[in-house]
PDB file of N, CA and C in Angstrom:
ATOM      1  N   UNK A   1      13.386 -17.611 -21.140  1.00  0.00           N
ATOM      2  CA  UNK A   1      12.773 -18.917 -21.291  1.00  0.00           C
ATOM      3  C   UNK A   1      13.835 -20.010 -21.316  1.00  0.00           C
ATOM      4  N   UNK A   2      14.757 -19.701 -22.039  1.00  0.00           N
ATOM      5  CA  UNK A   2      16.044 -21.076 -21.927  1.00  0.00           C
ATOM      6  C   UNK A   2      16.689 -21.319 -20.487  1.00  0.00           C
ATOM      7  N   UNK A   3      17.461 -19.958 -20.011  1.00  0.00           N
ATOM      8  CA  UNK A   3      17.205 -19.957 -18.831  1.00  0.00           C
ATOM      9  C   UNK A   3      16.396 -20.887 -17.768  1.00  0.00           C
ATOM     10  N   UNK A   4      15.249 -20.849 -17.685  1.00  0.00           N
ATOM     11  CA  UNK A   4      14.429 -21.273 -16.725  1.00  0.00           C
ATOM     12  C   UNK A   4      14.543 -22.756 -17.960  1.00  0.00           C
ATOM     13  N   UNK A   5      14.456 -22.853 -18.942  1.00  0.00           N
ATOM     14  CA  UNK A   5      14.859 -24.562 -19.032  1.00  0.00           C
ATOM     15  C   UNK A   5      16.123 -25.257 -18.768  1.00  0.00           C
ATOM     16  N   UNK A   6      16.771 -24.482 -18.844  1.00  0.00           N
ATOM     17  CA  UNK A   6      18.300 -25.199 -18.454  1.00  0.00           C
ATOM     18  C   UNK A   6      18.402 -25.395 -17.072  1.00  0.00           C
ATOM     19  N   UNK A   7      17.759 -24.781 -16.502  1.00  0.00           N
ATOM     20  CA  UNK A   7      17.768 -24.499 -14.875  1.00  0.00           C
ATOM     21  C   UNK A   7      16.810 -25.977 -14.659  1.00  0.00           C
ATOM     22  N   UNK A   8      15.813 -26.119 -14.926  1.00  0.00           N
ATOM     23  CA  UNK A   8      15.359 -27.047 -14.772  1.00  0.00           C
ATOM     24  C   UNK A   8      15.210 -28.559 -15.039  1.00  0.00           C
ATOM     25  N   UNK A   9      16.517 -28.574 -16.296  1.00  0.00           N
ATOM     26  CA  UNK A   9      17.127 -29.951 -17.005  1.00  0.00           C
ATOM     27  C   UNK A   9      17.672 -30.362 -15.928  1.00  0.00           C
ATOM     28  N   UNK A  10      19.034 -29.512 -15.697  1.00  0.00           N
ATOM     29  CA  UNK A  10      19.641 -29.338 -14.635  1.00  0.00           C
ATOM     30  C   UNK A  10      19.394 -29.902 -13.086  1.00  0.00           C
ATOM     31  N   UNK A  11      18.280 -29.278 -12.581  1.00  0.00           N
ATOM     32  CA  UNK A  11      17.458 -30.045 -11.378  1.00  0.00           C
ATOM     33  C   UNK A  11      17.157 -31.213 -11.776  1.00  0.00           C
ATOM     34  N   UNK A  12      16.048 -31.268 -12.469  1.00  0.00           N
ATOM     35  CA  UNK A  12      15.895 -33.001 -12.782  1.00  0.00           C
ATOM     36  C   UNK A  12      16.964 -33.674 -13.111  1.00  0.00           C
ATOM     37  N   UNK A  13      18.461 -33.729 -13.471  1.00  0.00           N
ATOM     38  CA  UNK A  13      18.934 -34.742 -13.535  1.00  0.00           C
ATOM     39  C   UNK A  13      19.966 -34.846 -12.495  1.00  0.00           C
ATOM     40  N   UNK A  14      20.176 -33.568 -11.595  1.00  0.00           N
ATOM     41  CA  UNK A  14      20.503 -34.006 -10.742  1.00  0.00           C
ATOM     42  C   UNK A  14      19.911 -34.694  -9.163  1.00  0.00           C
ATOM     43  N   UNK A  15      18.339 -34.460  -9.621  1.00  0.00           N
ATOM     44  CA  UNK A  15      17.275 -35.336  -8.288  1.00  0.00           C
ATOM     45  C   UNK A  15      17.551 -36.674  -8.996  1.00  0.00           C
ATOM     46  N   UNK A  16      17.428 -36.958 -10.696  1.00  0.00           N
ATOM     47  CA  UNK A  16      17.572 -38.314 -10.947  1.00  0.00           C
ATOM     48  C   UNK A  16      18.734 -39.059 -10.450  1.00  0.00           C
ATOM     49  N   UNK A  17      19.771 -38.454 -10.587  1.00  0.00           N
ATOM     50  CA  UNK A  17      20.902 -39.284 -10.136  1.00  0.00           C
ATOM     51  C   UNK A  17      21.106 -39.045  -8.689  1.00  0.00           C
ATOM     52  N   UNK A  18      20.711 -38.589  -8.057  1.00  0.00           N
ATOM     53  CA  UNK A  18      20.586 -38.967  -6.575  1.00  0.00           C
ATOM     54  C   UNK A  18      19.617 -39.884  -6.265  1.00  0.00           C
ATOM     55  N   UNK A  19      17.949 -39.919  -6.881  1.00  0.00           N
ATOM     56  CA  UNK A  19      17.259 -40.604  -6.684  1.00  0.00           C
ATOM     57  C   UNK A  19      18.083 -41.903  -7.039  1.00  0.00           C
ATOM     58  N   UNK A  20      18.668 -42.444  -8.199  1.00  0.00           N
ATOM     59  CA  UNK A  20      19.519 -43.324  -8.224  1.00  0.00           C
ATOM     60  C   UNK A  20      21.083 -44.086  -7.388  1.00  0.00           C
ATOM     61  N   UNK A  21      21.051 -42.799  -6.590  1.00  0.00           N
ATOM     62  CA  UNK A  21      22.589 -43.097  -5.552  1.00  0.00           C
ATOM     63  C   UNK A  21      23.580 -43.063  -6.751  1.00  0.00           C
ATOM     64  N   UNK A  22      23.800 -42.126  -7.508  1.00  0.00           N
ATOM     65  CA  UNK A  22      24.966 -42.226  -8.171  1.00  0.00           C
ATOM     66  C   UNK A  22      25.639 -40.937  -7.577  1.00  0.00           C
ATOM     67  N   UNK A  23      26.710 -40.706  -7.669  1.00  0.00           N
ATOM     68  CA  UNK A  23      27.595 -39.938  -7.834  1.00  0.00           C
ATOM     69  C   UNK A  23      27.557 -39.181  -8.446  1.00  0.00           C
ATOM     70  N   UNK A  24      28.251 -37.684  -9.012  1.00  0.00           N
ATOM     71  CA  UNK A  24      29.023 -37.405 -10.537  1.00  0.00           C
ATOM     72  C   UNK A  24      29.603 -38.129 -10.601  1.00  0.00           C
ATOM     73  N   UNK A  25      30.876 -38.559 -10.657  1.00  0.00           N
ATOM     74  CA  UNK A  25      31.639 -39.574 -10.943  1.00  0.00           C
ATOM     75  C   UNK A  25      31.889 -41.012 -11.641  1.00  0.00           C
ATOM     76  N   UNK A  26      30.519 -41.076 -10.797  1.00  0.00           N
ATOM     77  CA  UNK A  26      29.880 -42.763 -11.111  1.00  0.00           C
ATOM     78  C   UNK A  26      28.665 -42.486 -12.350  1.00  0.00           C
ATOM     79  N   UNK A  27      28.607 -41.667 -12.322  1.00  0.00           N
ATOM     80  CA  UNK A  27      27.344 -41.224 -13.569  1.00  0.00           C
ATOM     81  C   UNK A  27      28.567 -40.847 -14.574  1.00  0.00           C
ATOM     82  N   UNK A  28      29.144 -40.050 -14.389  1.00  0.00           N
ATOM     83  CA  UNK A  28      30.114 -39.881 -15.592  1.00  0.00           C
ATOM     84  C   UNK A  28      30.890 -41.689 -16.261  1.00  0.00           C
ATOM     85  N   UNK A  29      31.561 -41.997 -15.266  1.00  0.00           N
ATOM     86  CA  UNK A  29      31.956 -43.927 -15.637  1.00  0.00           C
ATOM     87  C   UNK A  29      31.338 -44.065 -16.535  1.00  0.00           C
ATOM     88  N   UNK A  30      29.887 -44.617 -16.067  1.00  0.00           N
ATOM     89  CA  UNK A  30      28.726 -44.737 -16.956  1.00  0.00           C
ATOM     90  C   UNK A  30      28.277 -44.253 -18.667  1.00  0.00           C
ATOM     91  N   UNK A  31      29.067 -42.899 -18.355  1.00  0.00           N
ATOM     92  CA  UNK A  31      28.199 -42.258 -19.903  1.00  0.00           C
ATOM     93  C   UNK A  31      29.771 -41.982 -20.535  1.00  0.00           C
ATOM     94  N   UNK A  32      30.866 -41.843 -20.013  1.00  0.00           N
ATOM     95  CA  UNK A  32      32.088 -41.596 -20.876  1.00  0.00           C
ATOM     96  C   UNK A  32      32.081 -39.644 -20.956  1.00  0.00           C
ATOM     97  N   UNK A  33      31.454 -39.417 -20.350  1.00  0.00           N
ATOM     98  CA  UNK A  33      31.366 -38.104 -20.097  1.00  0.00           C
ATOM     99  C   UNK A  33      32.083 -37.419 -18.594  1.00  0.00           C
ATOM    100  N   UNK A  34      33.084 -35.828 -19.090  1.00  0.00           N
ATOM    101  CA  UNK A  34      33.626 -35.543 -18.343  1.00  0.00           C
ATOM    102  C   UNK A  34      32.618 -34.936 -16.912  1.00  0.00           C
ATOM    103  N   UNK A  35      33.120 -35.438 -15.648  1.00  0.00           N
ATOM    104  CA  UNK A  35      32.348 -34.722 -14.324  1.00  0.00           C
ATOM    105  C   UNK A  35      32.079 -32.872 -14.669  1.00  0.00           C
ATOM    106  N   UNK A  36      32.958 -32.560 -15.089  1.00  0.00           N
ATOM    107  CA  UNK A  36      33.112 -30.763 -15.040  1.00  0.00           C
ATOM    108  C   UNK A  36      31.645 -30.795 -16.222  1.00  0.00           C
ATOM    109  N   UNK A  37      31.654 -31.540 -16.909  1.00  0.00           N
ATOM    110  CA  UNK A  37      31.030 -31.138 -17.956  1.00  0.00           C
ATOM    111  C   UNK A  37      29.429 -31.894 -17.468  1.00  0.00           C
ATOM    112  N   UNK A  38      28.607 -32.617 -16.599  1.00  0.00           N
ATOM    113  CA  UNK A  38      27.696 -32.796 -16.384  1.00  0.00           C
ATOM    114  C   UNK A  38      27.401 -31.731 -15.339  1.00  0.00           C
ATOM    115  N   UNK A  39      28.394 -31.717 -14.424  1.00  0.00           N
ATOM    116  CA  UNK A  39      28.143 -30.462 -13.343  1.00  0.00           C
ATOM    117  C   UNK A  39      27.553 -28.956 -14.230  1.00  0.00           C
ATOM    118  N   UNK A  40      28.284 -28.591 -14.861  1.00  0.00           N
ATOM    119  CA  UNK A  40      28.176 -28.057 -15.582  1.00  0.00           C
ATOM    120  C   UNK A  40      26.313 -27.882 -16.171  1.00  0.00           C
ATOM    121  N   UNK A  41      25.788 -28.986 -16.870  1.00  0.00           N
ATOM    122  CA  UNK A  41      24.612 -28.848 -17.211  1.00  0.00           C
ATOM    123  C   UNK A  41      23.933 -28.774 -15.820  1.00  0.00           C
ATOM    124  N   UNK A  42      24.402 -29.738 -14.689  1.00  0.00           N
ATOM    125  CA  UNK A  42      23.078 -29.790 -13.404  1.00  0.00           C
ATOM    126  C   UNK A  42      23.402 -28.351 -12.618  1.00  0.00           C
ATOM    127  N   UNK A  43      24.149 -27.567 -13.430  1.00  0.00           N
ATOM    128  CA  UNK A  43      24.107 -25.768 -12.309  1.00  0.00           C
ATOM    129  C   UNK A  43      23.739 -25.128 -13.939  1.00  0.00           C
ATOM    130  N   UNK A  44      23.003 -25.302 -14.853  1.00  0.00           N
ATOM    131  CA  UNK A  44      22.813 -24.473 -15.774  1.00  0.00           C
ATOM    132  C   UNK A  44      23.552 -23.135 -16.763  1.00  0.00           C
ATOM    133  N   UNK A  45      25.076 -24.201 -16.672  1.00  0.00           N
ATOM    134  CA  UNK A  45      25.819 -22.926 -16.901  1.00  0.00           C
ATOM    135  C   UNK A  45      26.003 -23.213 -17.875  1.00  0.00           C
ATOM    136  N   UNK A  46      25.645 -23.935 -18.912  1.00  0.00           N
ATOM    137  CA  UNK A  46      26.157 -24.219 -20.184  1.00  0.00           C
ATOM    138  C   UNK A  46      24.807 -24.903 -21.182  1.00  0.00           C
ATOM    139  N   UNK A  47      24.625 -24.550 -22.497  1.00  0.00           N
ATOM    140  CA  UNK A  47      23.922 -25.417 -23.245  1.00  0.00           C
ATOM    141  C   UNK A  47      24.312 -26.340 -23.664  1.00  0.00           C
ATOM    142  N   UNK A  48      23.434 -27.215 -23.327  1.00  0.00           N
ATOM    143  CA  UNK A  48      23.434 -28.700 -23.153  1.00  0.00           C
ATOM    144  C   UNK A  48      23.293 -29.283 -24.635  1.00  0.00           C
ATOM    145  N   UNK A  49      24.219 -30.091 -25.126  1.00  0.00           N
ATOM    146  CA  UNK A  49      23.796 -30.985 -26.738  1.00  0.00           C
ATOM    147  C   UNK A  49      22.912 -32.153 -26.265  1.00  0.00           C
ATOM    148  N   UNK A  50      22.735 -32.053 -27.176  1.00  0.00           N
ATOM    149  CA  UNK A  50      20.819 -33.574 -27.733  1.00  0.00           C
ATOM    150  C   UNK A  50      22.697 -34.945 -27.225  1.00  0.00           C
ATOM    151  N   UNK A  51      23.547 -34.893 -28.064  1.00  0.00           N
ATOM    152  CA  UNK A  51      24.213 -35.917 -27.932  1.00  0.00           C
ATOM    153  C   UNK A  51      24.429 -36.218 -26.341  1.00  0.00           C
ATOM    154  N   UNK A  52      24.695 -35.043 -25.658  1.00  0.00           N
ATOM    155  CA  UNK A  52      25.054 -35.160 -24.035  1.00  0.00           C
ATOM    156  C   UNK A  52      23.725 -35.823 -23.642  1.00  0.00           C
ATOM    157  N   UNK A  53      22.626 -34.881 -23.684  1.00  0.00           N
ATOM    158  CA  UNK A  53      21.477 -35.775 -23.078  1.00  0.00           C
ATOM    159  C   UNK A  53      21.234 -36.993 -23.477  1.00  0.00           C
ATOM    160  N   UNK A  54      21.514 -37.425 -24.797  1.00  0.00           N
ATOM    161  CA  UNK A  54      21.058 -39.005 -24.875  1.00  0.00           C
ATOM    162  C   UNK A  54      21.709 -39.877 -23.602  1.00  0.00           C
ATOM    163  N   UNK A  55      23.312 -39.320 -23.774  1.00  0.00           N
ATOM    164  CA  UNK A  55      24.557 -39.632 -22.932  1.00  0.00           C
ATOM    165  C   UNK A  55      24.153 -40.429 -21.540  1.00  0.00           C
ATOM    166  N   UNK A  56      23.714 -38.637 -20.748  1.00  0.00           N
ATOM    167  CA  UNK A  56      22.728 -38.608 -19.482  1.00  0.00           C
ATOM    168  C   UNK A  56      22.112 -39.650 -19.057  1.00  0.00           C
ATOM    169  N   UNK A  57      20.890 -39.577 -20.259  1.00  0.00           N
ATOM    170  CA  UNK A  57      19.898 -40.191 -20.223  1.00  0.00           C
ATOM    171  C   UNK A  57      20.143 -41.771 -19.952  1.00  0.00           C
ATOM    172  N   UNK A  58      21.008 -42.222 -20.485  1.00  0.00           N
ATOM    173  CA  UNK A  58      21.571 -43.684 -21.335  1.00  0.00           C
ATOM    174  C   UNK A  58      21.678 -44.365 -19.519  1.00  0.00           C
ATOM    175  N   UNK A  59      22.829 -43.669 -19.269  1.00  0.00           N
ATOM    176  CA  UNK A  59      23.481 -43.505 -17.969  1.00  0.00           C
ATOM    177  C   UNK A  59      22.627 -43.621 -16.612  1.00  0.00           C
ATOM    178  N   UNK A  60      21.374 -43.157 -16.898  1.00  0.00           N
ATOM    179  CA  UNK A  60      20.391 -43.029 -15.680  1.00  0.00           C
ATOM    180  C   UNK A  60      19.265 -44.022 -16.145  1.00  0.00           C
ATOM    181  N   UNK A  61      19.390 -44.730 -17.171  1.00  0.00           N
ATOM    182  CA  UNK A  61      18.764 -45.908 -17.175  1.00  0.00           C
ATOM    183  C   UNK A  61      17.197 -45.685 -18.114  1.00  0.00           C
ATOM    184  N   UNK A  62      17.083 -44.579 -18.229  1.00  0.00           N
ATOM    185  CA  UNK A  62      16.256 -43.185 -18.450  1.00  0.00           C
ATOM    186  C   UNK A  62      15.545 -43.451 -20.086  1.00  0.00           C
ATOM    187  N   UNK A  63      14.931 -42.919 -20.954  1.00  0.00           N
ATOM    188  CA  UNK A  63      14.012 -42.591 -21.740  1.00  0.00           C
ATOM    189  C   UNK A  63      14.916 -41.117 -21.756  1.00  0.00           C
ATOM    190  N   UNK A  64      14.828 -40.454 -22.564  1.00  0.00           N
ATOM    191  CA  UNK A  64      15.254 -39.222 -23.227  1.00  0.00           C
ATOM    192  C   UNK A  64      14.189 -38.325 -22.898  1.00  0.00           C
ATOM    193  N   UNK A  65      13.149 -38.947 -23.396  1.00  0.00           N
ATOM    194  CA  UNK A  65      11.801 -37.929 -23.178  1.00  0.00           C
ATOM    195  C   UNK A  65      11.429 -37.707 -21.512  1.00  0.00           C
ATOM    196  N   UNK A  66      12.223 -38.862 -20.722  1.00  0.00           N
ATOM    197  CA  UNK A  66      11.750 -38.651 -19.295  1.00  0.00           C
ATOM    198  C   UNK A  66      12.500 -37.740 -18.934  1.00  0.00           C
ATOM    199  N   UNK A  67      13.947 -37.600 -19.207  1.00  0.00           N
ATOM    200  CA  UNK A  67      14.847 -36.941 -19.032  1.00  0.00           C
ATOM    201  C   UNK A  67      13.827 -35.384 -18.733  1.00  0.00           C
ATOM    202  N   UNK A  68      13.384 -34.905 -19.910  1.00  0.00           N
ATOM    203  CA  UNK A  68      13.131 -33.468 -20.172  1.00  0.00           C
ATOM    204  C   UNK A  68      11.697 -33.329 -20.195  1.00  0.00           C
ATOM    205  N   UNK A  69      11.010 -34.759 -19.670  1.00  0.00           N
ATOM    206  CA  UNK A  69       9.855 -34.251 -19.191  1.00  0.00           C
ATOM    207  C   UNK A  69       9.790 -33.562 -17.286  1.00  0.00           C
ATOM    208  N   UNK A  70       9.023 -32.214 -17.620  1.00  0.00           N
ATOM    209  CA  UNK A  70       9.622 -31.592 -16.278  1.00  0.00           C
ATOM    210  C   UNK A  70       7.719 -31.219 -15.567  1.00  0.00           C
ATOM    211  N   UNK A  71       7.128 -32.233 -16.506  1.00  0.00           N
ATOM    212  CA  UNK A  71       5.705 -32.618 -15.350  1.00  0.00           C
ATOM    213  C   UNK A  71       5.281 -33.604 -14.424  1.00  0.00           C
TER     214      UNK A  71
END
């Protein structure tokens, strides 16, 4: 079950920040967060902290709850 949620945080924030034309890079600028370490959540290889997602979230202009709403 975490699995298939991390996998899917993951997707959604990386369709969000394309839907946005950002970068990694330019999304990282943004949140003060390292590239290795968002890549990282958008390929599901790591559990993700509430602090990173606010981060994310902040960064993509985003709601928290939109973030991890995956309907």
């Amino acid at each position: 079950m975490q699995e298939k949620y991390l996998k899917n945080l993951g997707e959604r924030i990386r369709s969000l920040r394309k839907e946005k034309k950002l970068t990694l890079s330019a999304l990282c600028y943004k949140n003060g967060l390292e590239p290795s370490t968002v890549s990282r959540v958008e390929k599901a290889q790591v559990d993700v902290k509430l602090s990173t997602l606010l981060k994310i979230a902040e960064a993509l202009e985003i709601k928290l709850v939109d973030l991890i709403n995956f309907e």
